[in-house]
Protein backbone atom coordinates (compact mmCIF):
# COMPACT_ATOMS: atom_id res chain seq x y z
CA UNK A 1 -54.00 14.14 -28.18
CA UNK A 2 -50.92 13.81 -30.40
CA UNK A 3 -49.25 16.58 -28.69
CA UNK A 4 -49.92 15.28 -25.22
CA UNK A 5 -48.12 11.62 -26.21
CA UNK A 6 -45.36 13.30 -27.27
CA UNK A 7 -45.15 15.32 -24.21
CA UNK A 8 -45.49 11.78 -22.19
CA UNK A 9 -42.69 10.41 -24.20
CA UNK A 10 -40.51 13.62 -23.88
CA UNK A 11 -41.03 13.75 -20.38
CA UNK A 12 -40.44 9.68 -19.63
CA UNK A 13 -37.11 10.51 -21.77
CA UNK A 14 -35.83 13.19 -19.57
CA UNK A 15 -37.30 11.35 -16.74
CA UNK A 16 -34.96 8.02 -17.64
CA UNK A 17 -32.30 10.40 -18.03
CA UNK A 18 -31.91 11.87 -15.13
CA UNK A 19 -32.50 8.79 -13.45
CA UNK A 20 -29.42 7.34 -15.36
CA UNK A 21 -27.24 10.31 -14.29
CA UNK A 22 -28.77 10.53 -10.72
CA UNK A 23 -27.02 6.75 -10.39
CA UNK A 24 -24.37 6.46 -7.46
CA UNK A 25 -21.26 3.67 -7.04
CA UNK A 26 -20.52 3.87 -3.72
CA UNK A 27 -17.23 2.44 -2.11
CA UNK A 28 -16.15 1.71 1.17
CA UNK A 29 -13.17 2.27 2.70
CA UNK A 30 -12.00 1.03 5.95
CA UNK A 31 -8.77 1.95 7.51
CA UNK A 32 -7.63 3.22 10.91
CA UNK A 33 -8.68 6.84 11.41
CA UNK A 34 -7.32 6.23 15.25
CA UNK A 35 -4.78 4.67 17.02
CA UNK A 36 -1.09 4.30 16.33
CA UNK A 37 -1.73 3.56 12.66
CA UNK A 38 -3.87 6.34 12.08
CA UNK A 39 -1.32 7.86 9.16
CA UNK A 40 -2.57 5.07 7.16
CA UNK A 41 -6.79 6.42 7.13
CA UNK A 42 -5.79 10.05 6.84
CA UNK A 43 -3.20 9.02 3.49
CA UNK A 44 -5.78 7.07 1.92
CA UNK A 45 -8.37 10.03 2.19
CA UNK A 46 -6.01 12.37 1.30
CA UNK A 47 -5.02 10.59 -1.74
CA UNK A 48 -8.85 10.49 -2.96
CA UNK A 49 -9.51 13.43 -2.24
CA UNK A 50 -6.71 14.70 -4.70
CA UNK A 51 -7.79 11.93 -7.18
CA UNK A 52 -11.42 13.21 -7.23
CA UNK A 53 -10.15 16.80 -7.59
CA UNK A 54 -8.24 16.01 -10.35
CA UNK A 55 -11.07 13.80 -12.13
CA UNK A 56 -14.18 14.43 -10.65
CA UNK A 57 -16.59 12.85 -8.46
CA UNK A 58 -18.35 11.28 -11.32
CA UNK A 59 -17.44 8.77 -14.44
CA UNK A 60 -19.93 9.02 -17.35
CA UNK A 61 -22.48 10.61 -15.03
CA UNK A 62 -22.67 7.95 -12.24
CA UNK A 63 -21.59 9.37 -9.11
CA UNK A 64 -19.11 8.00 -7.19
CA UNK A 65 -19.05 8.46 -3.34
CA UNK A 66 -16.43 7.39 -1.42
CA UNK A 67 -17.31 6.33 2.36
CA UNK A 68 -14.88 6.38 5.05
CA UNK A 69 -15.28 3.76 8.35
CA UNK A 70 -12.84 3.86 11.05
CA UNK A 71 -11.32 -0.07 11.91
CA UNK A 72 -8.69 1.11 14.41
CA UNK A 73 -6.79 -1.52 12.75
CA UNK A 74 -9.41 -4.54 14.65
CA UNK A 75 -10.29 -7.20 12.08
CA UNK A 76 -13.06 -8.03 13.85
CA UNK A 77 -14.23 -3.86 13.83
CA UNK A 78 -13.18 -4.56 9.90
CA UNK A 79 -15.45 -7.51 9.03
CA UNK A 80 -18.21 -5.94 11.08
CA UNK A 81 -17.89 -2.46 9.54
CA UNK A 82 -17.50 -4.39 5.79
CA UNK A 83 -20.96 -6.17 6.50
CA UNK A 84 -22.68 -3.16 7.12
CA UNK A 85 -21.37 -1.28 3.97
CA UNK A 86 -22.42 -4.27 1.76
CA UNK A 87 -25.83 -4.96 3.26
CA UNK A 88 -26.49 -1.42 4.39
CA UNK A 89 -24.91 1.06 2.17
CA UNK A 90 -24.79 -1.40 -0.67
CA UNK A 91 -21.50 -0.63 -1.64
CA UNK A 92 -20.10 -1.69 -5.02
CA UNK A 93 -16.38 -1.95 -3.80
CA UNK A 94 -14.55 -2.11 -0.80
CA UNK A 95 -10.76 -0.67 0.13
CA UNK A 96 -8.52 0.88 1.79
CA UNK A 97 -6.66 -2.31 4.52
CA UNK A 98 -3.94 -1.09 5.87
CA UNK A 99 -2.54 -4.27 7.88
CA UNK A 100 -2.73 -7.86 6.82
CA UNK A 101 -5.71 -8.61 9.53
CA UNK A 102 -7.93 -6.23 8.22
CA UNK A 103 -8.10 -7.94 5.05
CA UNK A 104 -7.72 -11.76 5.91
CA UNK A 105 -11.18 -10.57 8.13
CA UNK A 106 -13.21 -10.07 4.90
CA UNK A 107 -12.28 -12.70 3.04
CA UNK A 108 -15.17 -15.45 3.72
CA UNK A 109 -17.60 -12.06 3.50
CA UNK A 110 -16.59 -11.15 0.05
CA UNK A 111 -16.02 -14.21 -1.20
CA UNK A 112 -19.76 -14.67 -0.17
CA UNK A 113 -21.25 -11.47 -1.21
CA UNK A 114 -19.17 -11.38 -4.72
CA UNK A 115 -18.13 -7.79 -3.82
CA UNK A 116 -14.54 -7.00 -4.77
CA UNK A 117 -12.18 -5.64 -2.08
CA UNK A 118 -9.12 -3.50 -3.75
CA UNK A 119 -6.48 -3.91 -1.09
CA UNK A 120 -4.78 -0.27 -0.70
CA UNK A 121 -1.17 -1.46 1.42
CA UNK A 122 -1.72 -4.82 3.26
CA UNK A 123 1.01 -6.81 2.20
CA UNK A 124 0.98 -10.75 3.13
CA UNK A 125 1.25 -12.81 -0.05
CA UNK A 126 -1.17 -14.79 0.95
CA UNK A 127 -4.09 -12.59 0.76
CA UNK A 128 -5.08 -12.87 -2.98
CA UNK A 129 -5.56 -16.19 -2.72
CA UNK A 130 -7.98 -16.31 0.17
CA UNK A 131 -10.50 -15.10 -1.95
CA UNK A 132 -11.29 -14.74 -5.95
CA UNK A 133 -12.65 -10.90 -5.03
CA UNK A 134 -9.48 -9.70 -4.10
CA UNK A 135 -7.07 -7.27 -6.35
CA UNK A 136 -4.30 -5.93 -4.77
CA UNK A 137 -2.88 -2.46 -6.10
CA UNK A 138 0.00 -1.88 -3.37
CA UNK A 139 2.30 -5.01 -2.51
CA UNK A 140 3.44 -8.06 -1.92
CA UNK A 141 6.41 -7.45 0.79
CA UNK A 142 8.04 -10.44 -0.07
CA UNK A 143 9.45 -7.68 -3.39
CA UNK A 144 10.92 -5.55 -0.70
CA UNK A 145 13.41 -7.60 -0.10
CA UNK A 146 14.43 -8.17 -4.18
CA UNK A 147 17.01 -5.31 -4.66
CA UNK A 148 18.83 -6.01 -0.76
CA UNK A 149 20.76 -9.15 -1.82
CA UNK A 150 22.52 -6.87 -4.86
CA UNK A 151 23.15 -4.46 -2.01
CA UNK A 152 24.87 -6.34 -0.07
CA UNK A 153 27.11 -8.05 -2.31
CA UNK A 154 28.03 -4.89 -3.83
CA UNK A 155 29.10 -3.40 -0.41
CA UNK A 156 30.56 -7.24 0.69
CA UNK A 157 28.41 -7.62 3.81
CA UNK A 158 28.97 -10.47 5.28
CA UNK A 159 26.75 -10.22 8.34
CA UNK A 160 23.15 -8.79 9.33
CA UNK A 161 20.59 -8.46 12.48
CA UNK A 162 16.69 -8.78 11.56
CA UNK A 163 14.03 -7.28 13.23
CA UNK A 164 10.45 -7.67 12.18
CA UNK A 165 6.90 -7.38 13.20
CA UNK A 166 5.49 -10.36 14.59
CA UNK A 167 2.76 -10.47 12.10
CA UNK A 168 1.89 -12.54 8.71
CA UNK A 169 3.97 -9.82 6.33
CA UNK A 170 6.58 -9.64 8.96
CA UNK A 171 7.63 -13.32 8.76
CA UNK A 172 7.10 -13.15 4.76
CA UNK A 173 9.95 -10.65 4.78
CA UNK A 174 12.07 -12.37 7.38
CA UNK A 175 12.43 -15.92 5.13
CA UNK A 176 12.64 -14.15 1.92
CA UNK A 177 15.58 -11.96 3.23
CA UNK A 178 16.99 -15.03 4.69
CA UNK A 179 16.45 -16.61 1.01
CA UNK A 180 17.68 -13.83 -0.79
CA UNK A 181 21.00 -13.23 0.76
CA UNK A 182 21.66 -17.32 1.72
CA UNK A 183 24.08 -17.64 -1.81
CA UNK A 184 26.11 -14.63 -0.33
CA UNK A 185 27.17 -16.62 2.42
CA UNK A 186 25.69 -13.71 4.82
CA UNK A 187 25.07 -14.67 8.52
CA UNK A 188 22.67 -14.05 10.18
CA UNK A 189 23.24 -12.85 13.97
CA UNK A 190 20.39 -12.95 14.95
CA UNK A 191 16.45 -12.58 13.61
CA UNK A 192 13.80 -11.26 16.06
CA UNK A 193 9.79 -11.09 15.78
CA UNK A 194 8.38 -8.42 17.90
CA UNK A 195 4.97 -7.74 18.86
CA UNK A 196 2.60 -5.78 16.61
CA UNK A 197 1.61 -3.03 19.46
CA UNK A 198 5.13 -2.33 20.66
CA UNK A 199 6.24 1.26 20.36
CA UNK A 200 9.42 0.81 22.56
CA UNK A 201 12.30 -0.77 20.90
CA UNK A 202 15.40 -0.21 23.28
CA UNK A 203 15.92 -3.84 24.17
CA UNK A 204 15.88 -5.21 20.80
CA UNK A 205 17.77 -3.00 19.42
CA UNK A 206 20.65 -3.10 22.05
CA UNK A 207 20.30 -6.94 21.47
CA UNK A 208 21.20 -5.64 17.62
CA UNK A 209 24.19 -3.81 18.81
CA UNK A 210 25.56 -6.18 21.30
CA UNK A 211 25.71 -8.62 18.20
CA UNK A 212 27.72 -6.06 16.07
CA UNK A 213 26.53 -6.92 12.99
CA UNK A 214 27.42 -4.70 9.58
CA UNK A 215 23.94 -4.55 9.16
CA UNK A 216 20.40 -4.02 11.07
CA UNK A 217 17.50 -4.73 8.73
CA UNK A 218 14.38 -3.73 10.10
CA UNK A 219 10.54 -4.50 8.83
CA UNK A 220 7.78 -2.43 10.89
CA UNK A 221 4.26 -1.37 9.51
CA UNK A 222 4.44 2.04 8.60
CA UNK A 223 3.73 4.96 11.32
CA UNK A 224 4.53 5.36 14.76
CA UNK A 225 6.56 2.23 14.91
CA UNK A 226 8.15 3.09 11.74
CA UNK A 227 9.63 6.31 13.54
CA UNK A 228 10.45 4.88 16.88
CA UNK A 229 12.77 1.82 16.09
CA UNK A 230 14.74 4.13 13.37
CA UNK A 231 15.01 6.79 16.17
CA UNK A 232 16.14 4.04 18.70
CA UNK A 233 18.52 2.60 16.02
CA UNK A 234 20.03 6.48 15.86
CA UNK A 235 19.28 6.85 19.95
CA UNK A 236 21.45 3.39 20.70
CA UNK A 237 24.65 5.07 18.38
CA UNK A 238 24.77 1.59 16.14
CA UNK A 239 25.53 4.08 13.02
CA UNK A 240 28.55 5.54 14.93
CA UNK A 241 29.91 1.89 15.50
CA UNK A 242 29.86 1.74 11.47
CA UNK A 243 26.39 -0.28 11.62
CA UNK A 244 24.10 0.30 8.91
CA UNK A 245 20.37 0.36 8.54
CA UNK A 246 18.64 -1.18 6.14
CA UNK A 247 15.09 -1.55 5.39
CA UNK A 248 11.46 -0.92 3.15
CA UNK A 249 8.71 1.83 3.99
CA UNK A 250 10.20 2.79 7.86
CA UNK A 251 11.84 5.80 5.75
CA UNK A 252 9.29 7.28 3.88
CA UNK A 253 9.98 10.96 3.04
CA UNK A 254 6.24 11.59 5.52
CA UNK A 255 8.57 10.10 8.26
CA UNK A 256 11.84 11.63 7.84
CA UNK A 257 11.06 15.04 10.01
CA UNK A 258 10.26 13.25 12.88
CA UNK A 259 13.25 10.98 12.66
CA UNK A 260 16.22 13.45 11.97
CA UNK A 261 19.23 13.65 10.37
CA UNK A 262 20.72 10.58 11.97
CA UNK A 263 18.97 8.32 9.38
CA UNK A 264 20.81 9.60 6.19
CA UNK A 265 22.51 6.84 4.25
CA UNK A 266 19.90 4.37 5.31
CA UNK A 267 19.19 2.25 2.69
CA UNK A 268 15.21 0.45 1.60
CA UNK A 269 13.94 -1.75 -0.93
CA UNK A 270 9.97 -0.08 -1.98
CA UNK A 271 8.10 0.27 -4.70
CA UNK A 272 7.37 3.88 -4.84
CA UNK A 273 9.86 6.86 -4.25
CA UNK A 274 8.34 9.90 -3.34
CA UNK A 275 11.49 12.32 -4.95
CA UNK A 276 10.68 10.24 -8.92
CA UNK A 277 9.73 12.60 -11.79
CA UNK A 278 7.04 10.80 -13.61
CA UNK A 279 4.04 12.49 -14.52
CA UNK A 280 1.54 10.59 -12.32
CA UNK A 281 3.61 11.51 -9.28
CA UNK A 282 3.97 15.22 -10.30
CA UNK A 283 0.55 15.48 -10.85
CA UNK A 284 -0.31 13.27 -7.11
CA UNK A 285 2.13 15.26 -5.36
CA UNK A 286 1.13 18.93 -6.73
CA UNK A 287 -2.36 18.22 -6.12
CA UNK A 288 -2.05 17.14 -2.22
CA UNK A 289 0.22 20.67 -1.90
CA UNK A 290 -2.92 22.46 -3.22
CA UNK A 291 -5.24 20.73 -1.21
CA UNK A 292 -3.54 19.99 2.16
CA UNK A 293 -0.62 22.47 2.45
CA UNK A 294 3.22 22.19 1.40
CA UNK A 295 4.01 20.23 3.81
CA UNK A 296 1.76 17.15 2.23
CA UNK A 297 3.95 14.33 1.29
CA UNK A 298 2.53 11.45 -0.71
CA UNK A 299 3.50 7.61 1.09
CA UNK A 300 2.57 4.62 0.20
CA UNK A 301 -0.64 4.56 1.46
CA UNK A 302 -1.26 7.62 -0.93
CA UNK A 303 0.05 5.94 -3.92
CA UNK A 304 -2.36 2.68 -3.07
CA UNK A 305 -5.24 4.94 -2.56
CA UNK A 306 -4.39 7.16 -6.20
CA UNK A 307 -3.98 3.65 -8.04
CA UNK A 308 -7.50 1.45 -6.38
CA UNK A 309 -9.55 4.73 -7.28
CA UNK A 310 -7.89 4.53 -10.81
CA UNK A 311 -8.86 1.54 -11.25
CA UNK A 312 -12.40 1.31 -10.08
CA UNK A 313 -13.27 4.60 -11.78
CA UNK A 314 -11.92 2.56 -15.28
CA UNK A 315 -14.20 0.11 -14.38
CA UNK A 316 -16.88 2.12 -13.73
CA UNK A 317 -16.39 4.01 -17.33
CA UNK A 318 -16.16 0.92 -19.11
CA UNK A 319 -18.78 -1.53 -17.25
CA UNK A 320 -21.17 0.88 -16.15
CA UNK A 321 -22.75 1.75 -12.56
CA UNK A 322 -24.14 -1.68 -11.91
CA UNK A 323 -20.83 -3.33 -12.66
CA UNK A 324 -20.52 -6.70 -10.77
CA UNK A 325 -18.11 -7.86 -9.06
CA UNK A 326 -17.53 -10.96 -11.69
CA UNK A 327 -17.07 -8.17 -14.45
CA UNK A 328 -15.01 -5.99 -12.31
CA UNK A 329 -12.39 -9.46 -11.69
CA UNK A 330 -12.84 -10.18 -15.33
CA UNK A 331 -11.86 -6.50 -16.25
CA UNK A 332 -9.13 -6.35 -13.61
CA UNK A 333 -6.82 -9.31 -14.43
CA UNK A 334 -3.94 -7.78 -16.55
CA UNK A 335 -4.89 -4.19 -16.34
CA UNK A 336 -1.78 -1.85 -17.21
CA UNK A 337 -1.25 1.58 -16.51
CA UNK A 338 0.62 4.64 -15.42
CA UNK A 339 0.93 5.13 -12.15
CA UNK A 340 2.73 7.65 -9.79
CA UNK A 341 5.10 4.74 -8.68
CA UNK A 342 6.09 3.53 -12.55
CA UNK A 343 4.76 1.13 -14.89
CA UNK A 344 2.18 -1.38 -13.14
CA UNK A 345 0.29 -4.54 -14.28
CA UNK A 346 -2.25 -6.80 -12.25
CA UNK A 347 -1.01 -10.37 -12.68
CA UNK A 348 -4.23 -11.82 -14.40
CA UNK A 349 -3.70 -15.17 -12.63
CA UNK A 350 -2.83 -13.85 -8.51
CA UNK A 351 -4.62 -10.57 -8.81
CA UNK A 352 -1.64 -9.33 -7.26
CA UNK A 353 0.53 -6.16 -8.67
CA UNK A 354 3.76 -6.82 -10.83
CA UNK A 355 5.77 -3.47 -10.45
CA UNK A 356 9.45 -2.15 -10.66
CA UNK A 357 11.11 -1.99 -7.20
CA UNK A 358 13.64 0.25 -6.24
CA UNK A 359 17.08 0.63 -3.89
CA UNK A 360 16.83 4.09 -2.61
CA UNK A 361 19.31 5.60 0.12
CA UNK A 362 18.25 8.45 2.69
CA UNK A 363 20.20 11.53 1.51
CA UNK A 364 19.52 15.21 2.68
CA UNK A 365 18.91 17.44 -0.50
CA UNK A 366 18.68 21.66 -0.45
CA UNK A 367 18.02 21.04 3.18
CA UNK A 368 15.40 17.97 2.59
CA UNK A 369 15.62 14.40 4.07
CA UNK A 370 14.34 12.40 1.19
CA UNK A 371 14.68 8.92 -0.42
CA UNK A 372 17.30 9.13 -3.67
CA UNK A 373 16.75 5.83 -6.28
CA UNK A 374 20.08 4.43 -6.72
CA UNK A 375 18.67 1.22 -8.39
CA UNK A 376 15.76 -0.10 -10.17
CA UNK A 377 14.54 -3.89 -10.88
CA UNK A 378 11.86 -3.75 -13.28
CA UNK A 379 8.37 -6.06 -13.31
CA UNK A 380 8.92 -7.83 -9.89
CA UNK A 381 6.29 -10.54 -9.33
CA UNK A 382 5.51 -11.73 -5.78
CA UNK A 383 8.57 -14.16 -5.66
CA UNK A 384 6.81 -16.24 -2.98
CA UNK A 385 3.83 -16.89 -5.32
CA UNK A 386 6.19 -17.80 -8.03
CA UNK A 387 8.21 -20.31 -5.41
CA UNK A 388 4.74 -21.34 -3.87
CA UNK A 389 2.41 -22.16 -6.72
CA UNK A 390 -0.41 -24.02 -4.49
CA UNK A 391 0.04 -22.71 -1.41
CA UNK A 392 -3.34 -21.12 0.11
């Protein structure tokens, strides 16, 4: 009788066990798979893919699946897709967001449903504060600006063109350009918001050139119409005039290829430069080569993806599979580590990232296009948060 309770209990044991290891955090990720901002979905997966190989698909036993919903980049696609995964799949987390849309659409949902949403690259300042369950581990563009005004006054430029996407993070960077180079006495020529789905920039960028300015600065959302207003910028000769280009993520080393050779000197404020030598990037960028090919470049979108999975797998190894989204916040807010970009923080009061951004300049190396660092300004906070305390 003895011997059969103690075979009960041994059994219950391995039993509970297995049941503990057998447990699954799932997260959802939602990006465009499709369309013109496509690049953005195949990044992010790429990025966790290489994350997972390098520390498996499980943290203290609990499994972690990763599942992938296409948004085409519709908010309303987003929200729908995002109330599926948390009532369906039950997901613990949700990421990925490429555009600012995508993530304003699940704010009222998460907000209601406590579930945390790590924002992977959109990059309106507003966004932390439309709901407590957002962390962002990209950007605030507003920072993208914060090395240009040094720029310019080293190189004396007295006059500059804008060009932005008409969207929320497209009109953040417009006024804090505008703000950040008003002391210089710069002028503005001329500042133009253009329409999220255009792919054909020819008259706004003979607009540019008619003004002859000393400088175009250009804002578009990463992908094809990234490439095509650099190209047109190099297709309407402005460079030849002795017009610069200036900018954030239209250069990213993925996009140099397809833009050419016309785009060296180009300068960008980012917060990640694909060409840096710290160990999280050698380690991101070997690990894409092995899984995707040589030609596999890590972007922003890649360094977003690395970073969120960081970050939920720490939570998951220190809270446990059934972490809420209350103790994920909690555990979140001033979280510090290494990432493939630099040193990074998550402001404990915005959620929001505080990283170092950097002035890098196009240059062609052994035969390469890639982005060169020529300047670094360490622990940027979102300056518009900082100037806009209340603002929601």
């Amino acid at each position: 009788m003895k011997a059969i309770i103690r075979l009960a209990a041994v059994a219950g044991f391995v039993l509970a066990a297995t049941t503990a290891m057998a447990q699954t955090v799932k997260i959802g990720l939602l990006s465009p798979f499709s369309g013109p901002f496509a690049i953005w979905g195949t990044q992010f997966k790429q990025a966790v893919e290489a994350f997972q190989k390098v520390h498996g698909d499980s943290v203290k036993g609990t499994k972690i699946e990763v599942i992938y919903r296409d948004n085409a980049g519709d908010p309303t696609r987003t929200r729908q897709l995002a109330e599926e995964m948390i009532l369906r799949e039950k997901v613990s987390f949700l990421t990925g967001f490429s555009l600012t849309p995508e993530a304003l659409a699940v704010s009222e949902l998460i907000t209601e449903a406590k579930v945390p949403a790590i924002i992977m690259n959109s990059g309106a300042a507003i966004i932390t504060r439309k709901s407590p369950y957002f962390v962002r581990v990209s950007f605030s563009v507003n920072v993208f600006t914060v090395p240009i005004p040094a720029w310019f006054e080293k190189e004396k430029i007295k006059s500059v063109y804008i060009l932005v996407s008409d969207f929320a993070p497209g009109h953040d960077i417009e006024e804090s350009l505008k703000e950040g180079i008003k002391k210089l006495g710069v002028n503005v020529l001329g500042a133009e918001r253009i329409p999220l789905s255009t792919t054909d920039f020819a008259a706004y960028m003979e607009r540019a050139a008619r003004a002859n300015p000393e400088v175009v600065y250009i804002f578009m959302p990463a992908g094809a119409p990234s490439i095509a207003i650099v190209r047109e910028f190099a297709k309407r000769g402005l460079k030849e005039k002795g017009i610069r280009l200036a900018g954030s993520g239209e250069v990213q080393e993925a996009f140099l290829p397809a833009i050419g050779d016309d785009v060296v000197g180009t300068i960008s404020g980012f917060h990640y430069t694909e060409t840096n030598t710290n160990p999280q990037n050698v380690l991101l960028r070997k690990t894409l080569v092995e899984l995707f090919g040589k030609d596999a470049t890590p972007d922003a979108a890649s360094v977003g993806a690395w970073d969120g999975m960081r970050l939920m797998y720490d939570a998951v190894a220190e809270l446990g599979p059934k972490v809420t989204g209350d103790q994920f916040i909690k555990f979140a807010k001033g979280r510090a580590w290494d990432s493939p970009r630099g040193p990074i923080s998550i402001d404990p009061e915005e959620r929001d990232i505080i990283q170092n951004m950097y002035l890098r300049q196009v240059e062609k190396r052994d035969g390469k296009l890639v982005n060169i660092d020529i300047m670094t300004v360490p622990n940027v906070r979102d300056p518009w948060k900082i100037a806009n305390p209340n603002a929601k």
